[in-house]
Structures are given as structure tokens and as C-alpha cells.
C-alpha atoms as a PDB file:
ATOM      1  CA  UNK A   1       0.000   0.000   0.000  1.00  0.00           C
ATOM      2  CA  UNK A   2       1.048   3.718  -0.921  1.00  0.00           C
ATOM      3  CA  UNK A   3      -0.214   6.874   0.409  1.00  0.00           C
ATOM      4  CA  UNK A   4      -1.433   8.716  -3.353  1.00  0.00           C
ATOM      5  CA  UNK A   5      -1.274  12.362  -3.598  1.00  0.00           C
ATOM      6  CA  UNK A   6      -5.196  12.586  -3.285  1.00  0.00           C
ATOM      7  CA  UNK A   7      -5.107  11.022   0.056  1.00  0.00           C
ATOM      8  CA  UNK A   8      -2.755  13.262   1.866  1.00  0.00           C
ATOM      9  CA  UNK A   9      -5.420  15.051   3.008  1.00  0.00           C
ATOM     10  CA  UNK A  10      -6.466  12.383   4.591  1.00  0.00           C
ATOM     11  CA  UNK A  11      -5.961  10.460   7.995  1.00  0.00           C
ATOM     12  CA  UNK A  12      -4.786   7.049   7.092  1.00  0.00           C
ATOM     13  CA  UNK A  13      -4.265   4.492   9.636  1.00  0.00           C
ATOM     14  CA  UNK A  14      -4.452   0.746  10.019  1.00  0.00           C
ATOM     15  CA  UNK A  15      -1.600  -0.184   7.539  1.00  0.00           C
ATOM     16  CA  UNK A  16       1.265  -2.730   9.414  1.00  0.00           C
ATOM     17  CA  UNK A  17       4.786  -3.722   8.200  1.00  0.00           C
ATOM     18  CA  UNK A  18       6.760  -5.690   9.102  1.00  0.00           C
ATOM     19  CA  UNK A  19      10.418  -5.407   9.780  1.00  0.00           C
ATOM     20  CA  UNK A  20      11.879  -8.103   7.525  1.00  0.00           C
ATOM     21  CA  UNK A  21      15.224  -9.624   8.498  1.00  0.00           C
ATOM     22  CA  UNK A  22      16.529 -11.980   5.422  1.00  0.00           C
ATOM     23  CA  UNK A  23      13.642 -12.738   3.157  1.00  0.00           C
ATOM     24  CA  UNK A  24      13.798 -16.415   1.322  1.00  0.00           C
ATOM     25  CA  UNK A  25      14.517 -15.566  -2.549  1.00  0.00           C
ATOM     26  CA  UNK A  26      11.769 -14.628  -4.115  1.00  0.00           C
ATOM     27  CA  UNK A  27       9.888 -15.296  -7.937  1.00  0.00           C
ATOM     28  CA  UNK A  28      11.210 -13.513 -10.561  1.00  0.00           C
ATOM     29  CA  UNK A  29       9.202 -10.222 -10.819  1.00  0.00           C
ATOM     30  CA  UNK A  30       7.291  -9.367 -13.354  1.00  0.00           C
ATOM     31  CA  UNK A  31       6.739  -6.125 -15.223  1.00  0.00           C
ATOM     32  CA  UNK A  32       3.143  -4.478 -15.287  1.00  0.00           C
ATOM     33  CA  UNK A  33       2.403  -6.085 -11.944  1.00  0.00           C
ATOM     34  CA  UNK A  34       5.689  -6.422  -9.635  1.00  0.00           C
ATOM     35  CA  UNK A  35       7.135  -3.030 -11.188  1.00  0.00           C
ATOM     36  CA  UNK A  36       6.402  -1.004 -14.056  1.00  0.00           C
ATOM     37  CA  UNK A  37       8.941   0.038 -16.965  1.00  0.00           C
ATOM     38  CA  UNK A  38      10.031   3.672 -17.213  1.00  0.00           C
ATOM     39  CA  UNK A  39       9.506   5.283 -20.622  1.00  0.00           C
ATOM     40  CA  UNK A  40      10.997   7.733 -21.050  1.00  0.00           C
ATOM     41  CA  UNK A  41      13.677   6.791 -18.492  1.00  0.00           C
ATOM     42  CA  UNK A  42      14.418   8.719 -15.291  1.00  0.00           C
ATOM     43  CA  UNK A  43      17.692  10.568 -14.973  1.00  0.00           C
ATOM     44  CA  UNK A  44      19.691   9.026 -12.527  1.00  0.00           C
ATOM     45  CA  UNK A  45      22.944  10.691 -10.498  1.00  0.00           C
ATOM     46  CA  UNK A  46      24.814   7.486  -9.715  1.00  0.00           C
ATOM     47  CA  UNK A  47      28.836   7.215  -9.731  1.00  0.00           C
ATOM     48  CA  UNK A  48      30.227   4.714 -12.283  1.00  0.00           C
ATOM     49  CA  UNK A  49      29.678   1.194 -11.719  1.00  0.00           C
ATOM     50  CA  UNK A  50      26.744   1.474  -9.277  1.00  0.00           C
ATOM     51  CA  UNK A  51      22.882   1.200  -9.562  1.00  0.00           C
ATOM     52  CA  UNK A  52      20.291   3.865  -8.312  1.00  0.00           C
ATOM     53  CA  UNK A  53      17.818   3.179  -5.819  1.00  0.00           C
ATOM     54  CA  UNK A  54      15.559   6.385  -5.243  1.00  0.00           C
ATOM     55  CA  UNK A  55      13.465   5.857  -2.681  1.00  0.00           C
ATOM     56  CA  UNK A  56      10.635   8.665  -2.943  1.00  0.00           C
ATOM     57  CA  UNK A  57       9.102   9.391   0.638  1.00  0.00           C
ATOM     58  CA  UNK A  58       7.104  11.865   2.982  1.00  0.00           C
ATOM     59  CA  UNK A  59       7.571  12.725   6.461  1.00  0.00           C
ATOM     60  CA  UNK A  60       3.593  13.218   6.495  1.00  0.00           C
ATOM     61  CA  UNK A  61       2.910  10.074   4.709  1.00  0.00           C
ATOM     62  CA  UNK A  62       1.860   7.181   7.957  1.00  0.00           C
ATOM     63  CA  UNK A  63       2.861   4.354   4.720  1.00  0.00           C
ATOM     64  CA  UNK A  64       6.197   5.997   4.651  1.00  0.00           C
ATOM     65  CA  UNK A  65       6.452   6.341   8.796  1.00  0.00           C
ATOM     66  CA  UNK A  66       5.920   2.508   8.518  1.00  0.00           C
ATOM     67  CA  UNK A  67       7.949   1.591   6.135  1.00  0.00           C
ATOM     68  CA  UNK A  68      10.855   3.532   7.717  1.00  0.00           C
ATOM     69  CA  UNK A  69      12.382   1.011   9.184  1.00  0.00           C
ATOM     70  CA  UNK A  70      12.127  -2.119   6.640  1.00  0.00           C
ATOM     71  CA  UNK A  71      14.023   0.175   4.456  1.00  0.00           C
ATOM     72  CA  UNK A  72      16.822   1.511   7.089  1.00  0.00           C
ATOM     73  CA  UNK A  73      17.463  -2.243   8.085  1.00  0.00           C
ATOM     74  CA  UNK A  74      17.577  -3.394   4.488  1.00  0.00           C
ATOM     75  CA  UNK A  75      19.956  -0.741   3.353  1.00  0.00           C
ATOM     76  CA  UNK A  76      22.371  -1.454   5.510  1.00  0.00           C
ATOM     77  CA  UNK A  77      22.713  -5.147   3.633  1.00  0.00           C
ATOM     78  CA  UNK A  78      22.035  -3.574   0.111  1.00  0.00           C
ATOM     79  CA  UNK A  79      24.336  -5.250  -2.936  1.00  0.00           C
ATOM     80  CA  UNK A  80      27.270  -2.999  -2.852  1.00  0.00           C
ATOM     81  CA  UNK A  81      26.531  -2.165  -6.315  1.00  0.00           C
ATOM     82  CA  UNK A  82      23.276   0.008  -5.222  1.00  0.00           C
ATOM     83  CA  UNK A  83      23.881   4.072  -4.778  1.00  0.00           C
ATOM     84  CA  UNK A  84      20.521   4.908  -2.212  1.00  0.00           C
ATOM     85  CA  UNK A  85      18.972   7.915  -3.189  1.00  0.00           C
ATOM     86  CA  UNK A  86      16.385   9.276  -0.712  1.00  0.00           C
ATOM     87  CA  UNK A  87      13.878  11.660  -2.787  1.00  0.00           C
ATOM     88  CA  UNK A  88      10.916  14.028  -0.388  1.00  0.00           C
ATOM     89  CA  UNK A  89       8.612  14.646  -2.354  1.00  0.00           C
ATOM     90  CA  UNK A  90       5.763  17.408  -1.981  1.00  0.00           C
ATOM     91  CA  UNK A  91       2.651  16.710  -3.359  1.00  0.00           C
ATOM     92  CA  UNK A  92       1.339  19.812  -1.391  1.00  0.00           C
ATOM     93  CA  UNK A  93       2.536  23.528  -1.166  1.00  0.00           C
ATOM     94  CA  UNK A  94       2.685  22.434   2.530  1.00  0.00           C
ATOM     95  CA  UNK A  95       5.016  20.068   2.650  1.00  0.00           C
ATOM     96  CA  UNK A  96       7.817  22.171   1.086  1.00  0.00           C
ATOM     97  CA  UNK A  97       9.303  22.798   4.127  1.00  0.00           C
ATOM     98  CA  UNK A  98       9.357  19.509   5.301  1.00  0.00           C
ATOM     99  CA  UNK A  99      11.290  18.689   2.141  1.00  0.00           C
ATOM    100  CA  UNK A 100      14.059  21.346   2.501  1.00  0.00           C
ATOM    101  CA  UNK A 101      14.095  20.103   6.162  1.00  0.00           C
ATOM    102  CA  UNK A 102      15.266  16.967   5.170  1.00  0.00           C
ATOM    103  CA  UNK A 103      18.052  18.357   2.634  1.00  0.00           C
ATOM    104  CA  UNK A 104      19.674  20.530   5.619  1.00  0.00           C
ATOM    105  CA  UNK A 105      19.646  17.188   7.647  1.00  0.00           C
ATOM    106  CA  UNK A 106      21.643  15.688   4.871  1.00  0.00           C
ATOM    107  CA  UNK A 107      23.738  18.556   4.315  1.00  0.00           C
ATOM    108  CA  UNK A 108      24.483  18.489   8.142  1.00  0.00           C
ATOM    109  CA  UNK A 109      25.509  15.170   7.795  1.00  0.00           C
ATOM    110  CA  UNK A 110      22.360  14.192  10.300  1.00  0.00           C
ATOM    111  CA  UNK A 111      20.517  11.586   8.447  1.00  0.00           C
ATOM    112  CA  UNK A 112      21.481   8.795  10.617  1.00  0.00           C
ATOM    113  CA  UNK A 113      20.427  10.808  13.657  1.00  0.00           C
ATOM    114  CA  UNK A 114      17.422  12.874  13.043  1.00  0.00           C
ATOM    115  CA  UNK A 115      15.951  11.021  10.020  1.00  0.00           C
ATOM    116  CA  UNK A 116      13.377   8.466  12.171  1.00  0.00           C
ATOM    117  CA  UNK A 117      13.208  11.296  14.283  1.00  0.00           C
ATOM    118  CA  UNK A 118      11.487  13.197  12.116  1.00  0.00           C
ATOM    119  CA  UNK A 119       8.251  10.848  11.106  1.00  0.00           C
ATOM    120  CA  UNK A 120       8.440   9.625  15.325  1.00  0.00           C
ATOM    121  CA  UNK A 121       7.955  13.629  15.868  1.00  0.00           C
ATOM    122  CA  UNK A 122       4.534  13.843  13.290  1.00  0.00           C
ATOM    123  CA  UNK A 123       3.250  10.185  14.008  1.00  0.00           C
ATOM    124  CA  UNK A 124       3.941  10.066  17.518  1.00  0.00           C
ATOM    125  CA  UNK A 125       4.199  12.997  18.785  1.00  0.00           C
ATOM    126  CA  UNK A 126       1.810  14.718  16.469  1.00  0.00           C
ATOM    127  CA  UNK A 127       4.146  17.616  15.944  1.00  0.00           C
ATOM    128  CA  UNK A 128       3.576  20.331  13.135  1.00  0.00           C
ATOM    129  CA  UNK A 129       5.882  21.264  11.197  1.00  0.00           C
ATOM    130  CA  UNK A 130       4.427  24.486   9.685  1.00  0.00           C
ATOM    131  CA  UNK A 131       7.307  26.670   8.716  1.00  0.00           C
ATOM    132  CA  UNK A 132      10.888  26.602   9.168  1.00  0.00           C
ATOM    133  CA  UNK A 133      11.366  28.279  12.688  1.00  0.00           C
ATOM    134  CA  UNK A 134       9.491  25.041  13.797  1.00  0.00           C
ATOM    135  CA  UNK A 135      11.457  22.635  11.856  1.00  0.00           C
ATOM    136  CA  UNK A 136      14.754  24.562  13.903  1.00  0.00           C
ATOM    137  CA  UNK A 137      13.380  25.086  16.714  1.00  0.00           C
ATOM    138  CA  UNK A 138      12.738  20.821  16.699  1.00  0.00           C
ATOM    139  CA  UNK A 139      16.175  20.417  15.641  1.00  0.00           C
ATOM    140  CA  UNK A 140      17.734  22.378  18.242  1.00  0.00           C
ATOM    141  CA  UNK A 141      15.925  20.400  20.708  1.00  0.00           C
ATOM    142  CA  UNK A 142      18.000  17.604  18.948  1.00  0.00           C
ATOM    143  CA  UNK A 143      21.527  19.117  20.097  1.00  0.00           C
ATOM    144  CA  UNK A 144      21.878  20.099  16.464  1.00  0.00           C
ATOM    145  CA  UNK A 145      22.720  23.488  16.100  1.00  0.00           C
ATOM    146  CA  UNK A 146      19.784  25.928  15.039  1.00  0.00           C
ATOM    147  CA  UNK A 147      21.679  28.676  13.358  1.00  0.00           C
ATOM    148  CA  UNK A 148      23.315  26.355  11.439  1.00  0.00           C
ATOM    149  CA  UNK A 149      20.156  24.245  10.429  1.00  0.00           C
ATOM    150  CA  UNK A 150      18.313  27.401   9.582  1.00  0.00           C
ATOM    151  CA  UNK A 151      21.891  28.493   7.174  1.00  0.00           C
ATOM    152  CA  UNK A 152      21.280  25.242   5.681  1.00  0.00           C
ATOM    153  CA  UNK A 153      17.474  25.335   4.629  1.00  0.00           C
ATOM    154  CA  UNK A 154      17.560  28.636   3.445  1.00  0.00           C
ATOM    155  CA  UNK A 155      20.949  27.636   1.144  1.00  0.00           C
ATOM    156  CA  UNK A 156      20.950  27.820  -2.378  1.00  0.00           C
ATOM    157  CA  UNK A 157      22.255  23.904  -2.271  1.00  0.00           C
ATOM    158  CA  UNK A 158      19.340  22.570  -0.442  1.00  0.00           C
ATOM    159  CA  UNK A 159      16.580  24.701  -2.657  1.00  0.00           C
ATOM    160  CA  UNK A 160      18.350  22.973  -5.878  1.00  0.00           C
ATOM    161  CA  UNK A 161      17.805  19.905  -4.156  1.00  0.00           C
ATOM    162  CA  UNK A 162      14.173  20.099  -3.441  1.00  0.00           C
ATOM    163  CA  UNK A 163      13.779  21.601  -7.232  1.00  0.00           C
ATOM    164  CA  UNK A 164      15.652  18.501  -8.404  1.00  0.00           C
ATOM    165  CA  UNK A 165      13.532  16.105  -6.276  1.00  0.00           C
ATOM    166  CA  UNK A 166      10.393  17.539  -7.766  1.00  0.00           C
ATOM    167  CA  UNK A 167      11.635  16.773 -11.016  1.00  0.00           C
ATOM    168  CA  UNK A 168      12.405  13.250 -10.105  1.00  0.00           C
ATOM    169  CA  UNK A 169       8.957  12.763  -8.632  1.00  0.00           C
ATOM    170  CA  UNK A 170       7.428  13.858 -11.974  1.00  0.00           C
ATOM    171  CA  UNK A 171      10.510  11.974 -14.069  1.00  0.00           C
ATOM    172  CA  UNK A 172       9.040   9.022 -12.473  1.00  0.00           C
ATOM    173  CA  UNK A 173       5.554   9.575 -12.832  1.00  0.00           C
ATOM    174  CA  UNK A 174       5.261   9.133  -8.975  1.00  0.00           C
ATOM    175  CA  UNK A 175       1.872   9.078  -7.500  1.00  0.00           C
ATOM    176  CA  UNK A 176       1.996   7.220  -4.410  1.00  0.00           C
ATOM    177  CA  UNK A 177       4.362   6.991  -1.684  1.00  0.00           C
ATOM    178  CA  UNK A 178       6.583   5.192  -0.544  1.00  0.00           C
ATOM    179  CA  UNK A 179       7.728   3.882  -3.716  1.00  0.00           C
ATOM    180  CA  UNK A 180      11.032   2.853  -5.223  1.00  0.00           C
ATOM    181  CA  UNK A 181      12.978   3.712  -8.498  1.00  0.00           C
ATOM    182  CA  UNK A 182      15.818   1.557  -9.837  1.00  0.00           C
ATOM    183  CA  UNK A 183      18.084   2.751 -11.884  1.00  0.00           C
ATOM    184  CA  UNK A 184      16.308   5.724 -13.610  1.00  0.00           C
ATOM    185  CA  UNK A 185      14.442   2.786 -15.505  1.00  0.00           C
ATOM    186  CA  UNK A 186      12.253   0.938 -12.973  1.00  0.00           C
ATOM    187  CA  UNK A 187       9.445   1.637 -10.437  1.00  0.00           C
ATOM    188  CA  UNK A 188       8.233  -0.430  -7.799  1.00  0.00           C
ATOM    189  CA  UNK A 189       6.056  -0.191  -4.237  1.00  0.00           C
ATOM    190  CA  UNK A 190       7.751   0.434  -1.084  1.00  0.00           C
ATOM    191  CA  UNK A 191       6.792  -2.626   0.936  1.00  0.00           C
ATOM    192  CA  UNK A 192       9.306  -5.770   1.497  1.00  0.00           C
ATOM    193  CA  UNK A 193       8.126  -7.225  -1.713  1.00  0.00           C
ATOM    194  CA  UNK A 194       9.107  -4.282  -3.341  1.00  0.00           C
ATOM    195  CA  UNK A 195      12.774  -4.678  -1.730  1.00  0.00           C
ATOM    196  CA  UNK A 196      12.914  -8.156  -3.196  1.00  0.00           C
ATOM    197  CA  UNK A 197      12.134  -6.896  -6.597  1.00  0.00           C
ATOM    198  CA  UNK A 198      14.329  -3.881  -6.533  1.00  0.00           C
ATOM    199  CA  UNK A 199      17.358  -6.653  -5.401  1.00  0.00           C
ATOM    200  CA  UNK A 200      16.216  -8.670  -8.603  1.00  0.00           C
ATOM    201  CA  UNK A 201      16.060  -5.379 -11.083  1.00  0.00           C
ATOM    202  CA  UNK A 202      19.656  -4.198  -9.735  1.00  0.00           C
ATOM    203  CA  UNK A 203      20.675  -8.025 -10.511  1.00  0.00           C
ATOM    204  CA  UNK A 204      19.347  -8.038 -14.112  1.00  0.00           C
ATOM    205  CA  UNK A 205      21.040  -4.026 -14.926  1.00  0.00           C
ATOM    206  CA  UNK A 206      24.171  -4.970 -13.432  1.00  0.00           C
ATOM    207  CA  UNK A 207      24.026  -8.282 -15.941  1.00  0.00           C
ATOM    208  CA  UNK A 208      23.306  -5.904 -18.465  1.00  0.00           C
ATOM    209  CA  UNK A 209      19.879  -7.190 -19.457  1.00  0.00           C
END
């Protein structure tokens, strides 16, 4: 399941993953129903040698908040070959600033710490994120340093960022999330099955087929 761009106005609930250690190997996938083809393909910002995995998300989305975690365990054991890509994407005006938010993080170097944080503060702690002096003032309470967050969001590097992810989200036709890209060619869901057929697509590009 996916949280479209029509229901983010929405309060979803009720939706459980699970964590998934090693999963036993899986069917080959099949285009049109495990992942659809890209045409035209998605650009891609890989280095040489490695395969894209964009993994297009919201901090308001409760899919994403759930999914979290099957994704942080299983990157950790990606194929080596795999270059993760984590794309916000704004479907509303709103959520602009929770975009940019998550650019600073990265620029901060702060992904590993304040990442989960982030969806824990708006699903659990039902914290609003409404403008940018919240977003810093939430990040402060982190230890992370405020002035410097706020120097971040406002940068030229992070805007370019968030312009470039909303580019992606239309280069792949995105209208759900979470949901994964592979390799500027591929799309599938975000759910464990979805990891098992992104494994299988980065497989089959790196084999050339």
C-alpha cells in the first residue's frame, strides 16, 4: 500500500509492516504487476559502476512512517553495487518545508540521527511542522545546532535539491508513496516485496539485461 497524492489530506491508519530480516529468494518479478517500466527513463545521479535506488518518501505520509524502518534495516545489507537515493517529495505547497528540512539534515551530515526522528515527531508525537522556525526550533531540541540548520534550509544547495527532487517525482511519474525507483528505468512499491524486486532489477542491470 502507498499513500497517493489525493489522500494526503487524509488520515490514514491501520496499515502494518513488518520489519523483515533476510527474506527467502523470491519469484522472478514481473513487469506491469511487480514493477512497471520507465519510458521515457528517469535521470539518474549514480557514480560509475553502481545502480540507483531512489526511494521517494514523505515525512507526512503514515505508509512511509511505517515503512521507515524495513528500508533503514535493508539498506544497511544492500548489494554494494546500489547508490541509495532518498527523494521528499511534496505533493502539497505544505510540505515544502518539510522537504528542505530533510536536505539541511543531509547537508548536516544528520541523516542517521534525526531522520526516524522526524516521522516519530509527526506520528507520535503529532508535531507540526508548519514553517521553518518550527522545523529549527525541533532540531535544536535535537543538540543540532539551530543557526546552522536554519543556514542550511535557506541555502541555495538545499533549494536545488528540493527543485531537483520535484523533477524526479514527476521523471518518475510518482503518485503514491513510498515507492522505489531503480536505476532511472524501474518503479516499484515500497513494501518488502518491493525490496525483493528492486534486489532482482539491480541483478538483471548490473548483468546488463
Amino acid at each position: 500500500m502507498n499513500m497517493k497524492r489525493r489522500d494526503f489530506s487524509k488520515v490514514a491508519t491501520g496499515l502494518a509492516l513488518v520489519p523483515g530480516a533476510l527474506w527467502a529468494q523470491a519469484a522472478k518479478p514481473v513487469a506491469g504487476k511487480d514493477y512497471q517500466v520507465l519510458d521515457p527513463r528517469a535521470p539518474v545521479d549514480a557514480p560509475a559502476g553502481k545502480v540507483e535506488v531512489a526511494v521517494f518518501f514523505s515525512y507526512m505520509c503514515p505508509h512511509c512512517n511505517l515503512f521507515e524502518p524495513t528500508f533503514a534495516a535493508w539498506s544497511k545489507r544492500a548489494p554494494k553495487n546500489v547508490a541509495i537515493r532518498q527523494v521528499p517529495v511534496a505533493f502539497m505547497q505544505d510540505f515544502e518545508v518539510l522537504q528542505r528540512m530533510y536536505y539541511a539534515i543531509e547537508a548536516m551530515g544528520m541523516v542517521d540521527k534525526l531522520h526516524a526522528g522526524v516521522f516519530s515527531a509527526i506520528h507520535s508525537e503529532r508535531r507540526s511542522f508548519r514553517d521553518a522556525a518550527a522545523a529549527a526550533d525541533w532540531v535544536a531540541m535535537q543538540g543540532v545546532d539551530r543557526a546552522k540548520f536554519m543556514e542550511q534550509f535557506a541555502s541555495f544547495s538545499v533549494v536545488s535539491k528540493a527543485t531537483r527532487a520535484g523533477q524526479l517525482t514527476r521523471a518518475y511519474k510518482i503518485e503514491g508513496v513510498p515507492a522505489i525507483g531503480v536505476g532511472g528505468r524501474f518503479l516499484t512499491d515500497g513494501t518488502t516485496k518491493g525490496l525483493q524486486t528492486v534486489e532482482a532489477l539491480v541483478a538483471d542491470i548490473q548483468a546488463g539485461r
